[in-house]
Protein backbone atom coordinates (compact mmCIF):
# COMPACT_ATOMS: atom_id res chain seq x y z
CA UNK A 1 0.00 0.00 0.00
CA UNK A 2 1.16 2.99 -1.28
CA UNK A 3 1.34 6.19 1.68
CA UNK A 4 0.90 9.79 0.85
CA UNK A 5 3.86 11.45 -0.33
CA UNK A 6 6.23 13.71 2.31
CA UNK A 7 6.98 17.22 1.95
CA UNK A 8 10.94 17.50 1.73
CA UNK A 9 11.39 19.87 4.49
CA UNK A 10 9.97 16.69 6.53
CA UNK A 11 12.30 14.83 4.62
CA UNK A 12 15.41 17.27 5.50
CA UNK A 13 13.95 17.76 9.10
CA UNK A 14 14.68 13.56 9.25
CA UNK A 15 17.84 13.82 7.64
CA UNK A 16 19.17 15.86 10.20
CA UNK A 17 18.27 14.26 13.06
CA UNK A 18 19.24 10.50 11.71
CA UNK A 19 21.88 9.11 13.44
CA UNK A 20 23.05 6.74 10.62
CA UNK A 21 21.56 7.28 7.00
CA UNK A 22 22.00 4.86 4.37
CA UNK A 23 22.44 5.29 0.41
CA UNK A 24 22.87 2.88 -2.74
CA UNK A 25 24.88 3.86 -5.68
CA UNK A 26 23.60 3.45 -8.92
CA UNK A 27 23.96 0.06 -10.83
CA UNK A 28 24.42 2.31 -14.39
CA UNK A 29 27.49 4.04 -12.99
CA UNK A 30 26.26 7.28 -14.92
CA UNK A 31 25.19 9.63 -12.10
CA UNK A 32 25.95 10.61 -8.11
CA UNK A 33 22.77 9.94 -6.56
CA UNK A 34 21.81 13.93 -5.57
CA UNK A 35 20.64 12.85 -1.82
CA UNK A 36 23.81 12.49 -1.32
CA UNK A 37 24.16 16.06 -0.98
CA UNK A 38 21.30 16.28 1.55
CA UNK A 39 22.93 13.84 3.54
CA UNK A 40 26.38 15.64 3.86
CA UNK A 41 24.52 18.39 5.08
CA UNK A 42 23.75 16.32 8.51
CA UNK A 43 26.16 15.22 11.27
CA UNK A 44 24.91 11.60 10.48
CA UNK A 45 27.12 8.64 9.60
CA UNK A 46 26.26 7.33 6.09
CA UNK A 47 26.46 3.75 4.91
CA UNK A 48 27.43 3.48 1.04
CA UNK A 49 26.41 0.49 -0.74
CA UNK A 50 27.63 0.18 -4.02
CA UNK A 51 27.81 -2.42 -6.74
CA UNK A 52 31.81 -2.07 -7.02
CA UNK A 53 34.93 0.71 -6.22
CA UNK A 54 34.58 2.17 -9.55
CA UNK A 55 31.48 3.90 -9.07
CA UNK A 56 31.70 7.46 -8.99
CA UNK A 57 29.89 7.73 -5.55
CA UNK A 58 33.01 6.12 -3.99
CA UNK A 59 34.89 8.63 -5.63
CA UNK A 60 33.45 11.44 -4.19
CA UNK A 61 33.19 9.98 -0.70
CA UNK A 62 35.64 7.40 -0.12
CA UNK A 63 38.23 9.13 2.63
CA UNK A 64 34.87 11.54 4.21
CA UNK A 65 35.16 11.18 7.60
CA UNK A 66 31.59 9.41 8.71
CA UNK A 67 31.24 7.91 5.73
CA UNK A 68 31.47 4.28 5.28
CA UNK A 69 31.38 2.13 2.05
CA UNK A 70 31.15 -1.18 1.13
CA UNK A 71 30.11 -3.35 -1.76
CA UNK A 72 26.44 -5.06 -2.17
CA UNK A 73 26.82 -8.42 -0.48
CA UNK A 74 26.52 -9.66 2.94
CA UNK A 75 29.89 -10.30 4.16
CA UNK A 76 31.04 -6.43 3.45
CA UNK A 77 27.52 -4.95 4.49
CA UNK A 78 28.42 -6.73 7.40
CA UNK A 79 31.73 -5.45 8.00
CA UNK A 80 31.18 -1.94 7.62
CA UNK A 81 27.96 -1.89 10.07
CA UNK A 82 30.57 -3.58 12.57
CA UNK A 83 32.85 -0.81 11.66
CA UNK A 84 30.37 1.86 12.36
CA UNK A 85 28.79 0.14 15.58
CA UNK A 86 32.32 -0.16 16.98
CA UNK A 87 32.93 3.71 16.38
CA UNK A 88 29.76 5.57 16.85
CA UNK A 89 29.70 8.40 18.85
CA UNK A 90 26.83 10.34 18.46
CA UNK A 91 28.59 12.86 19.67
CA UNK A 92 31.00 13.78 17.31
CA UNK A 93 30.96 16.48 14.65
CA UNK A 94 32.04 15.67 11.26
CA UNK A 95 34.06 18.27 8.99
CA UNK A 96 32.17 17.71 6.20
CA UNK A 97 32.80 21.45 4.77
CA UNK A 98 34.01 21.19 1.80
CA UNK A 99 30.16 20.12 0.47
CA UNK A 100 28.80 23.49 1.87
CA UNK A 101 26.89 25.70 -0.52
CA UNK A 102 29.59 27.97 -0.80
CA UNK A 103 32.50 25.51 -1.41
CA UNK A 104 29.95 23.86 -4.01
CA UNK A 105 29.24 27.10 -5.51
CA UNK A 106 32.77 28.06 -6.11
CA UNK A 107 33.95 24.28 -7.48
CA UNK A 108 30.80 25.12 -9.99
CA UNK A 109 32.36 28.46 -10.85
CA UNK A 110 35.79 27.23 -11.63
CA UNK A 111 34.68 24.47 -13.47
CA UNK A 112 32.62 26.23 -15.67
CA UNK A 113 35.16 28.99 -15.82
CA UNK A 114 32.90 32.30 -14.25
C-alpha cells in the first residue's frame, strides 16, 4: 500500500536528526545519486552500498570522515555496520565542509570557468 507522499522539508527535518543514514549507488554508474548532498549536510554517519569501487559515488566519498562504504553483499555490508557500531559516537561532529553551498558554488564556478 502505497502512503501519501512527504513534503521535503519533513524529509530534510529527518535527515538531520538520523543518526546513521544509508544510500545505494547506482547500478548504471552514470550519475551521483543527488541525496547524497542532503545527507552531507547532517552530522549523520552514512552507509554506502555500491555495486563495485569504480562507481563514482566512492569517488566522491571514499576518505569523508563518517562515511562508510562497502560493496552489495553480505559479508562487506556486514563489516562496515561492525565498523560503524564499533565507532559511533553520536557525539562527534564531522568536517564535512568542503560540500557546503559555498564551497559547491565556487567548485561550480571554476569548473565552468565564471
Amino acid at each position: 500500500k502505497l502512503k501519501s507522499r512527504i513534503p521535503y522539508s519533513d524529509i530534510i527535518n529527518m535527515v538531520v536528526n538520523a543518526d546513521i543514514l544509508l544510500i545505494f549507488g547506482n547500478k548504471e554508474f552514470s550519475q551521483i545519486p543527488a541525496k547524497i548532498y542532503d545527507y552531507m549536510g547532517s552530522n549523520a554517519i552514512i552507509l554506502a552500498i555500491l555495486e563495485d569501487y569504480s562507481d563514482p559515488l566512492y569517488e566522491l566519498v571514499s576518505g569523508i570522515n563518517g562515511i562508510y562504504c562497502c560493496i552489495n553483499n553480505c559479508d562487506d555490508i556486514m563489516r562496515a555496520m561492525c565498523d560503524i557500531l564499533i565507532n559511533f559516537n553520536r557525539d562527534i561532529e564531522f568536517n564535512r565542509n568542503e560540500f557546503n553551498n559555498n564551497a559547491i558554488l565556487s567548485k561550480l564556478s571554476k569548473f565552468l570557468d565564471i
